[in-house]
N, C-alpha and C. Protein backbone atom coordinates (compact mmCIF):
# COMPACT_ATOMS: atom_id res chain seq x y z
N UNK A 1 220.10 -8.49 -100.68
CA UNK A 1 220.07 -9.57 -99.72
C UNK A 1 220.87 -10.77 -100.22
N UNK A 2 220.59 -10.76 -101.29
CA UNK A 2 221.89 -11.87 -102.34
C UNK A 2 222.88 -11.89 -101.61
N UNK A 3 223.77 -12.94 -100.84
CA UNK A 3 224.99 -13.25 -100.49
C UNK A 3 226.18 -14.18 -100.91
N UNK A 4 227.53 -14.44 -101.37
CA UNK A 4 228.42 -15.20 -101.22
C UNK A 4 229.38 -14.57 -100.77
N UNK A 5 229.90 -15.71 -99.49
CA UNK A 5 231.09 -15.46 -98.36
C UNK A 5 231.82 -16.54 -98.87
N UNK A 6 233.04 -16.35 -99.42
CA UNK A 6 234.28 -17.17 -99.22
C UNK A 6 235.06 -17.62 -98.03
N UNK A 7 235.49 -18.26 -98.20
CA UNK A 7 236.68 -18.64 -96.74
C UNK A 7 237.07 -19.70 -97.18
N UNK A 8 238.44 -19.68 -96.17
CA UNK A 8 239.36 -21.23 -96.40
C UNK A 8 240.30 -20.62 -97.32
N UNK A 9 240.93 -19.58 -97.35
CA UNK A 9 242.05 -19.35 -97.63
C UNK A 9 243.17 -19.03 -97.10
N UNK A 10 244.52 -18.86 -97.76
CA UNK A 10 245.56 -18.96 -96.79
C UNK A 10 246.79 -19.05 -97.15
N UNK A 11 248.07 -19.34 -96.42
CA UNK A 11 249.46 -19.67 -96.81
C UNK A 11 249.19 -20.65 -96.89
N UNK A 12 250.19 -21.28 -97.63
CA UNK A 12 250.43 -22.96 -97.97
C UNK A 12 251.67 -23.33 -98.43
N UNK A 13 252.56 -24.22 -98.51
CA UNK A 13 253.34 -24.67 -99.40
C UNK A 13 253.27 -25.28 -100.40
N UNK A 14 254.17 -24.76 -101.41
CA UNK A 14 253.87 -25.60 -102.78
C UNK A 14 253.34 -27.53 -102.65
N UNK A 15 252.90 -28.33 -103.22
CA UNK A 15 252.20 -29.37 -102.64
C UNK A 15 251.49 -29.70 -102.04
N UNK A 16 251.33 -28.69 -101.40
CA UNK A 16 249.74 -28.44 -99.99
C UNK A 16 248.56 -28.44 -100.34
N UNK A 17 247.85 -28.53 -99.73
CA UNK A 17 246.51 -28.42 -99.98
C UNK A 17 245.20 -27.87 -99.15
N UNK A 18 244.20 -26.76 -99.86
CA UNK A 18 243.70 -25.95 -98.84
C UNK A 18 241.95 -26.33 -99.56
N UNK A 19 241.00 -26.43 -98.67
CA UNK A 19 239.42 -26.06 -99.49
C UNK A 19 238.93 -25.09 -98.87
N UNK A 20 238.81 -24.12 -100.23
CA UNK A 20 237.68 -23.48 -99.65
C UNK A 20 236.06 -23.70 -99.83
N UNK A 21 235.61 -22.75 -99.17
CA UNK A 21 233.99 -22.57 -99.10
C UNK A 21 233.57 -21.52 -100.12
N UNK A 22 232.50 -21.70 -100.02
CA UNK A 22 231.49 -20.56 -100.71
C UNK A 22 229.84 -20.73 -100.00
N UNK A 23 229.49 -20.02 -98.89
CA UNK A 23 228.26 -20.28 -98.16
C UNK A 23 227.84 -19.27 -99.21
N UNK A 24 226.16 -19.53 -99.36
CA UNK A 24 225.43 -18.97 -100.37
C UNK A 24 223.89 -17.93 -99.18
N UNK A 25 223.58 -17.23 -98.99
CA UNK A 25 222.14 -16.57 -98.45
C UNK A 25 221.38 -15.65 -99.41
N UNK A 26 220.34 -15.67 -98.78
CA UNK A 26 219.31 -14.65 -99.75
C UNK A 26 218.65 -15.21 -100.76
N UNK A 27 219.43 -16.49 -101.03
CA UNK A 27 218.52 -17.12 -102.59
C UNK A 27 218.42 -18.59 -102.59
N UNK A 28 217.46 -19.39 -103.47
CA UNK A 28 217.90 -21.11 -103.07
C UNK A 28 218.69 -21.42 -103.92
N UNK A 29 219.97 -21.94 -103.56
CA UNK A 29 221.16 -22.72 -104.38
C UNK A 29 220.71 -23.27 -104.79
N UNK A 30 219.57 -24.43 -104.75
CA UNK A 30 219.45 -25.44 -106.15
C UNK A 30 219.24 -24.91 -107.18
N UNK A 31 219.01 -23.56 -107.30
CA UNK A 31 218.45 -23.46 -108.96
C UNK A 31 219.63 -22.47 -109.58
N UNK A 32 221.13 -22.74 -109.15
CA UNK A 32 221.68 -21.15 -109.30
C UNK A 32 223.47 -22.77 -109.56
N UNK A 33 223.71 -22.49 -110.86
CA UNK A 33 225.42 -23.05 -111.21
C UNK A 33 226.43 -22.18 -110.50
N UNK A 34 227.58 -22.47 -109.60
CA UNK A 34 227.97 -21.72 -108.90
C UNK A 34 229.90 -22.61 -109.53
N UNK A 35 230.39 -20.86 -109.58
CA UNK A 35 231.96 -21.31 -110.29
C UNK A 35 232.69 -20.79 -109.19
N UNK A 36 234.40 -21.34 -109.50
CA UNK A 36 235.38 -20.60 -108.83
C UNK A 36 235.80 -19.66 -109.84
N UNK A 37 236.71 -18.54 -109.47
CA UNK A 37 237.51 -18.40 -110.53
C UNK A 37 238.82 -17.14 -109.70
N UNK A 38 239.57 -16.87 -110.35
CA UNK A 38 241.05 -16.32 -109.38
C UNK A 38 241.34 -15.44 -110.58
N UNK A 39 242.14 -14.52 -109.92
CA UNK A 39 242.29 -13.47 -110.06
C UNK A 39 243.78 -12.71 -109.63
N UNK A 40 244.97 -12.79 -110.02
CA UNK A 40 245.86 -11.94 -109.57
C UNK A 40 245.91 -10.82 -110.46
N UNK A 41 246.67 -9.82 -109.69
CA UNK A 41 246.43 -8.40 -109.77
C UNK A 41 247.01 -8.13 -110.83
N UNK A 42 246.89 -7.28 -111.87
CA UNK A 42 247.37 -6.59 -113.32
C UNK A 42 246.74 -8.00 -114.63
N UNK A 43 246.14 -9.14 -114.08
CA UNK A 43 245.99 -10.48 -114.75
C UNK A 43 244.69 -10.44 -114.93
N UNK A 44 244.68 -11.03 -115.93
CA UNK A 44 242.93 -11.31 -116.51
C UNK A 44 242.38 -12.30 -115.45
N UNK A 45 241.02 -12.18 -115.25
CA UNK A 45 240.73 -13.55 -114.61
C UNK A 45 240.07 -14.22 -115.00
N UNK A 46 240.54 -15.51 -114.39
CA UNK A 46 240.23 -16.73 -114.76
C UNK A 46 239.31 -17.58 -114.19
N UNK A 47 238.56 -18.25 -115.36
CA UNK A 47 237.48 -19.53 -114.68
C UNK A 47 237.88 -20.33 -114.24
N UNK A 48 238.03 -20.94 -112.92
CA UNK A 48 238.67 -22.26 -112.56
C UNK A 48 237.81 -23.62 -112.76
N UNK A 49 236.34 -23.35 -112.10
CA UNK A 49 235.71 -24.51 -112.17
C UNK A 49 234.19 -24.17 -112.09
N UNK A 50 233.57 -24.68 -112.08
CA UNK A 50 232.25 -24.61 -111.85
C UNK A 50 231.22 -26.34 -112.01
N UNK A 51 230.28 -25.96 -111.41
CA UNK A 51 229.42 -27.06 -110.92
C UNK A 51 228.08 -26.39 -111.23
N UNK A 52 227.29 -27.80 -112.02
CA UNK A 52 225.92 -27.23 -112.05
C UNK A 52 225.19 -27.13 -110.71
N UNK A 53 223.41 -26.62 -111.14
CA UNK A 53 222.93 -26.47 -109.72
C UNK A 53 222.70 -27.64 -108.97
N UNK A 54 222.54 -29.03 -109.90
CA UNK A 54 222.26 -29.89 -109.52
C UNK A 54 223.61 -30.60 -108.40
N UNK A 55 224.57 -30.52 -108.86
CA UNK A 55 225.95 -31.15 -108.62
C UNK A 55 226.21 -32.29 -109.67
N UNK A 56 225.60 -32.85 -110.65
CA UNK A 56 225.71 -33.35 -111.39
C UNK A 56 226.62 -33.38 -112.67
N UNK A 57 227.13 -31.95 -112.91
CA UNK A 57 227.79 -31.38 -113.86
C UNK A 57 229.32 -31.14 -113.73
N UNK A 58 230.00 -31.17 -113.93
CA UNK A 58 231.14 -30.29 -113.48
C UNK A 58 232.32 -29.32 -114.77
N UNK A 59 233.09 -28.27 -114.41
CA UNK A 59 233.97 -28.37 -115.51
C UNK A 59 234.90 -27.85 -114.82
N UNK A 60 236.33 -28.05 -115.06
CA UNK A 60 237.62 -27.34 -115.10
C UNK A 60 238.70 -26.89 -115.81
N UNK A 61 239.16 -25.73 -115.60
CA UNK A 61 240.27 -25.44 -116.54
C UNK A 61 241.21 -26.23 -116.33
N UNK A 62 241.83 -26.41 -117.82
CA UNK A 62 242.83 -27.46 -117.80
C UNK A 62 244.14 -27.23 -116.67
N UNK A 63 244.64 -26.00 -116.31
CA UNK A 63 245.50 -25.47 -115.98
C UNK A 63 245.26 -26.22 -114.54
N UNK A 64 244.00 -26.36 -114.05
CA UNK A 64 243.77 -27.24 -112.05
C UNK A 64 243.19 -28.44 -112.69
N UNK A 65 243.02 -28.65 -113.87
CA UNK A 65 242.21 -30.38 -113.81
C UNK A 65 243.23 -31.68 -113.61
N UNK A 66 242.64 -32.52 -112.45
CA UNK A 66 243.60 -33.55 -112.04
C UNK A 66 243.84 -32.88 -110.38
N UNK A 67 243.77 -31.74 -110.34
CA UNK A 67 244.25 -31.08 -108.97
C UNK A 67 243.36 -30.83 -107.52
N UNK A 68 242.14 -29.85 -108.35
CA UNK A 68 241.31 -29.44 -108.07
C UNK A 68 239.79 -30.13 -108.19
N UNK A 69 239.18 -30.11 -107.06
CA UNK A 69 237.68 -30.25 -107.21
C UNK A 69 236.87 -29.99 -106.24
N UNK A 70 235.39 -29.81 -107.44
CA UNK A 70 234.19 -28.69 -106.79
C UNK A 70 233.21 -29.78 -106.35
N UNK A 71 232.76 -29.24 -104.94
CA UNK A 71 231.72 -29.94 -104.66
C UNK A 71 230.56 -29.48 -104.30
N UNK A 72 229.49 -29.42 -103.99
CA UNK A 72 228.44 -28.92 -103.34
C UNK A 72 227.22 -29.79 -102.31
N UNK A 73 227.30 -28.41 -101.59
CA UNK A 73 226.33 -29.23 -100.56
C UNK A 73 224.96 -28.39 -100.35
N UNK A 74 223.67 -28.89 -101.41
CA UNK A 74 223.00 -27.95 -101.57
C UNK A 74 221.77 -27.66 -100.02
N UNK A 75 222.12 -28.57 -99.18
CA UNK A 75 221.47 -28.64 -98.00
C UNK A 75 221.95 -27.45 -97.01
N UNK A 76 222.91 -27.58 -97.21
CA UNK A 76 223.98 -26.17 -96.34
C UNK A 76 223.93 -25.22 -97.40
N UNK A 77 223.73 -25.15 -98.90
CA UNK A 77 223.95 -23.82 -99.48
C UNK A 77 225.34 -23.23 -99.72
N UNK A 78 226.09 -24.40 -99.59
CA UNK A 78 227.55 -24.22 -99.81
C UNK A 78 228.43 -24.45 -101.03
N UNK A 79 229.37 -24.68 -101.78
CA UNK A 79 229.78 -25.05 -102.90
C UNK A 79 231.51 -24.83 -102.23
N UNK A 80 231.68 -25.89 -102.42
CA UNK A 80 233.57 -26.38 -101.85
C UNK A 80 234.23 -26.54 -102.89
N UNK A 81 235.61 -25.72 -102.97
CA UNK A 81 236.90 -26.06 -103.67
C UNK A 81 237.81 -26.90 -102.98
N UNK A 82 238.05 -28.04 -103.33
CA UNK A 82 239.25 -28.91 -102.75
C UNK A 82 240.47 -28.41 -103.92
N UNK A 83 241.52 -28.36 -102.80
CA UNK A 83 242.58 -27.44 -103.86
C UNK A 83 243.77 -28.51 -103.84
N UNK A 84 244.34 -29.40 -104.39
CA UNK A 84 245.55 -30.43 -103.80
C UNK A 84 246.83 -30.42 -104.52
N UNK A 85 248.02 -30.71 -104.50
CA UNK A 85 249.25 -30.74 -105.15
C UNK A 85 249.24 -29.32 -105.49
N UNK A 86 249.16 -28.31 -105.10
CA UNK A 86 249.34 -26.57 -104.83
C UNK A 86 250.30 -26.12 -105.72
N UNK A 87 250.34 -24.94 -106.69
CA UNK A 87 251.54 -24.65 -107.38
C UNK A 87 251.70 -23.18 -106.93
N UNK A 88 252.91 -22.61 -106.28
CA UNK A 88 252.63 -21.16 -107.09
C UNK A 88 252.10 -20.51 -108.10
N UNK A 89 252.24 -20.66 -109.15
CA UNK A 89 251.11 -20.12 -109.98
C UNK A 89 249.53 -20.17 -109.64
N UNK A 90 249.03 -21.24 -108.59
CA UNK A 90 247.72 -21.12 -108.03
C UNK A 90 247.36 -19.39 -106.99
N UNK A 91 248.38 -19.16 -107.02
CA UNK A 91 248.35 -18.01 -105.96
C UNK A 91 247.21 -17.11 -106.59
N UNK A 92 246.34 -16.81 -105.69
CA UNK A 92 245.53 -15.23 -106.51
C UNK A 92 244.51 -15.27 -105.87
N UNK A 93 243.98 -14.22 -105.81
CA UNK A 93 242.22 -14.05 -104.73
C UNK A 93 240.91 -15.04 -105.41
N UNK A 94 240.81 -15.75 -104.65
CA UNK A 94 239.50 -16.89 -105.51
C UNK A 94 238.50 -16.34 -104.78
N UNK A 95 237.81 -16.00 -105.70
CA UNK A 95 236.00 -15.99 -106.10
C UNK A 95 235.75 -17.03 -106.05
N UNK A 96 234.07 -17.12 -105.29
CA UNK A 96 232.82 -17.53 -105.81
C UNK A 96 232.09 -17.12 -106.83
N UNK A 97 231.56 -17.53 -107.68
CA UNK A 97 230.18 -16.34 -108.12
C UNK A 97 228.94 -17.52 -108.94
N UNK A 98 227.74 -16.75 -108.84
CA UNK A 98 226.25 -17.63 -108.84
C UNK A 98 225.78 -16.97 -110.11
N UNK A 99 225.10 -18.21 -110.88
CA UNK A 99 224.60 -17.96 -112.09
C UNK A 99 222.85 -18.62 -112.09
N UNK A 100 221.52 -17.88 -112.48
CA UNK A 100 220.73 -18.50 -111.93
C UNK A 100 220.30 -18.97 -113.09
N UNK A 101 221.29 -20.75 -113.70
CA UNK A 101 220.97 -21.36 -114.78
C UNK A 101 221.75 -22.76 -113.74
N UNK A 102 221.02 -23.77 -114.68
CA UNK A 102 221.66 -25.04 -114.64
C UNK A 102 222.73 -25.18 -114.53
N UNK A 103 223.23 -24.83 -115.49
CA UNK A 103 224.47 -25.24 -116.43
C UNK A 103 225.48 -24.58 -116.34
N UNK A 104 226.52 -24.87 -116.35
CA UNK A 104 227.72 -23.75 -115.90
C UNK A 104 227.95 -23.02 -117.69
N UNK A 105 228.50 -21.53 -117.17
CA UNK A 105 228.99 -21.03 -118.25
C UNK A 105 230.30 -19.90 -117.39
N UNK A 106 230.92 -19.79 -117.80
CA UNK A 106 231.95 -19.16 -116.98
C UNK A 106 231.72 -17.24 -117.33
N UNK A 107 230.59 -17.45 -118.45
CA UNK A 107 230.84 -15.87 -118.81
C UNK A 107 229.14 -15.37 -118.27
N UNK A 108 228.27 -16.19 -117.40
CA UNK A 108 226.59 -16.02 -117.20
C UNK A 108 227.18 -15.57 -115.90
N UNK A 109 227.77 -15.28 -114.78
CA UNK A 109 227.92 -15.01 -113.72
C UNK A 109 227.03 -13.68 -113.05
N UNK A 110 226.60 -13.85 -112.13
CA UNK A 110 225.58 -12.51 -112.26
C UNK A 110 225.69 -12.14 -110.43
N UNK A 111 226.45 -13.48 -109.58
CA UNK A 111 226.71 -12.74 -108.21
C UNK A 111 227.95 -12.69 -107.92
N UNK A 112 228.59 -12.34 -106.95
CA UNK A 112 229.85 -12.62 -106.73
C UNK A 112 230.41 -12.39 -105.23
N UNK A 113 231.53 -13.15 -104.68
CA UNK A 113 231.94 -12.85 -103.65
C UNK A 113 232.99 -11.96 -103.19
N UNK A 114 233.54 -11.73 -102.31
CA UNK A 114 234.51 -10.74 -102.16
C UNK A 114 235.97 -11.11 -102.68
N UNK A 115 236.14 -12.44 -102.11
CA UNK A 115 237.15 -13.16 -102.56
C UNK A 115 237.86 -13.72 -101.54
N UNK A 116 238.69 -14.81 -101.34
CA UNK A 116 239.89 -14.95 -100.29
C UNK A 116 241.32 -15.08 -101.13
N UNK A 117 241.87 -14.97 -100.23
CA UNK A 117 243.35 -15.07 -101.28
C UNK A 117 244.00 -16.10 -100.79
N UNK A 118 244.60 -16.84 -101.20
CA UNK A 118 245.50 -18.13 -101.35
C UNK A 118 247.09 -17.79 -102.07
N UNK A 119 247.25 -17.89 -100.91
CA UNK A 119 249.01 -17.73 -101.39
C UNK A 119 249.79 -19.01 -101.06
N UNK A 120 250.42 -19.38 -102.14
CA UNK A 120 250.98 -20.64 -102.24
C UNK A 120 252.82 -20.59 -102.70
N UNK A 121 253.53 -21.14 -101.64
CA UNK A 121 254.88 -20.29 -100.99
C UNK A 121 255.76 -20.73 -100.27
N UNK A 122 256.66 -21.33 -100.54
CA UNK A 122 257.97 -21.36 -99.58
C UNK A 122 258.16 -20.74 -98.48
């Protein structure tokens, strides 16, 4: 019954800027740290960001910090990526995924979403 649905992905141009979602069901978000993280194909993947359960916390990889930011709205059960100044290299299927701790850790992940993809492109 555990759910995360992504959305808000898409074409863009380099400099653009897209947010996605992460709606959460089946469990209560306040007690669960919820990360992004991306993924292109033959590539390791990567932690982008994450937010504690509280919203109080935050972290990002250096590679989107300054760019990117996570927000949450634990009333809706949602957790938002604001994505801004866009690079190609951002391109790749972004995950959600739910950890049922405080605190972010990028390697405690225990749900996950399907993914959306963000292609960022001339």
């Amino acid at each position: 019954q555990l759910q995360l649905v992504e959305s808000g992905g898409g074409l863009v141009q380099p400099g653009g800027s897209l947010r996605l979602s992460c709606a959460a069901s089946g469990f209560t978000s306040d007690y669960f740290a919820i990360g992004w993280f991306r993924q292109v194909p033959g590539k390791e993947r990567e932690g982008v960001s994450c937010i504690s359960s509280s919203g109080g916390s935050t972290i990002y990889a250096d590679s989107v910090k300054g760019r990117f930011t996570i927000s949450r709205d634990n009333a809706k059960d949602t957790v938002y990526l604001q994505m801004n100044s866009l690079k190609p290299e951002d391109t790749a299927v972004y995950y959600c995924a739910a950890a049922p701790i405080s605190w972010c850790n990028f390697d405690g992940m225990k749900y996950w979403g399907k993914g959306t993809l963000v292609t960022v492109s001339s």
